[in-house]
Protein backbone atom coordinates (compact mmCIF):
# COMPACT_ATOMS: atom_id res chain seq x y z
CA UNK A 1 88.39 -91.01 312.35
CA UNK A 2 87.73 -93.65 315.10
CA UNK A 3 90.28 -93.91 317.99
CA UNK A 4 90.91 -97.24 318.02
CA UNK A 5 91.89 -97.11 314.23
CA UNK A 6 93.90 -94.03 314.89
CA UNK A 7 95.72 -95.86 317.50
CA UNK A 8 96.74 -99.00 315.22
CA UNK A 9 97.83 -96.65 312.51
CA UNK A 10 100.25 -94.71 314.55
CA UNK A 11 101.42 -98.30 316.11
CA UNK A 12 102.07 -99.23 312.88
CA UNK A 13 104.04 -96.24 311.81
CA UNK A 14 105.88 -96.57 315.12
CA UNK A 15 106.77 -99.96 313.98
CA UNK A 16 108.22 -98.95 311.12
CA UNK A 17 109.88 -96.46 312.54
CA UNK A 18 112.06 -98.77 314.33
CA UNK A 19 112.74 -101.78 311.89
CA UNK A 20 114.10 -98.42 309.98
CA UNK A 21 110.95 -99.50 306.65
CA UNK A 22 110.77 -95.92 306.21
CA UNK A 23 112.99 -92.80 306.49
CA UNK A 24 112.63 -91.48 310.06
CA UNK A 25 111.17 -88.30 308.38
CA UNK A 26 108.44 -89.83 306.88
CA UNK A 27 107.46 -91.45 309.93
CA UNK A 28 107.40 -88.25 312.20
CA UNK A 29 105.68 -86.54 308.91
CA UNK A 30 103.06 -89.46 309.33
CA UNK A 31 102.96 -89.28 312.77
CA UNK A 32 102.52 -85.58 312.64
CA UNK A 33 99.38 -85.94 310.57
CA UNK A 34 97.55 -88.44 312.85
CA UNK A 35 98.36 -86.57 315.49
CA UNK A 36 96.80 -83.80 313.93
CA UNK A 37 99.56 -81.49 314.48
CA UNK A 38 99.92 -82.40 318.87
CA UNK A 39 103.16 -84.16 319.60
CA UNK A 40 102.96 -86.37 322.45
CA UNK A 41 105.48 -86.76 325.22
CA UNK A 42 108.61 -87.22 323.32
CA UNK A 43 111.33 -89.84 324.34
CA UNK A 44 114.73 -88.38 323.56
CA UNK A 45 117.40 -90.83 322.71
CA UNK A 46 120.93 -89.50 322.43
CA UNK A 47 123.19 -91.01 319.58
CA UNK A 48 126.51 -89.39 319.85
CA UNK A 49 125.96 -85.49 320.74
CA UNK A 50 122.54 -85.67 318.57
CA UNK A 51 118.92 -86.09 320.32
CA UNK A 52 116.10 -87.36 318.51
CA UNK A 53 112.87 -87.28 319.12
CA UNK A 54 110.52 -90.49 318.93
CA UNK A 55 107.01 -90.23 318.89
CA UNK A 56 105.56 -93.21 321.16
CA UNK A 57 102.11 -92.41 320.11
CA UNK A 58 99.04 -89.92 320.60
């Protein structure tokens, strides 16, 4: 798959990731896949005593 379409997809799935227009599961799942199975540098952000991981992009 081309880069630069790679790269739009997974900002798109990031978007939707945080205007919460699908499941935070889904996303990572999608995110996961473009990725092709490398996460990227996580950003944790702590809500209560629970971390999550965000994936900024590949």
């Amino acid at each position: 798959m081309d880069e630069m379409r790679k790269k739009i997809i997974i900002q798109e799935i990031n978007s939707w990731k945080e205007s919460r227009m699908l499941p935070e599961q889904y996303c990572n799942y999608l995110l996961a896949l473009y990725c092709q199975g490398e996460l990227p540098p996580s950003k944790s952000i702590e809500t209560g005593s629970k971390k999550t991981a965000s994936f900024p992009g590949c």
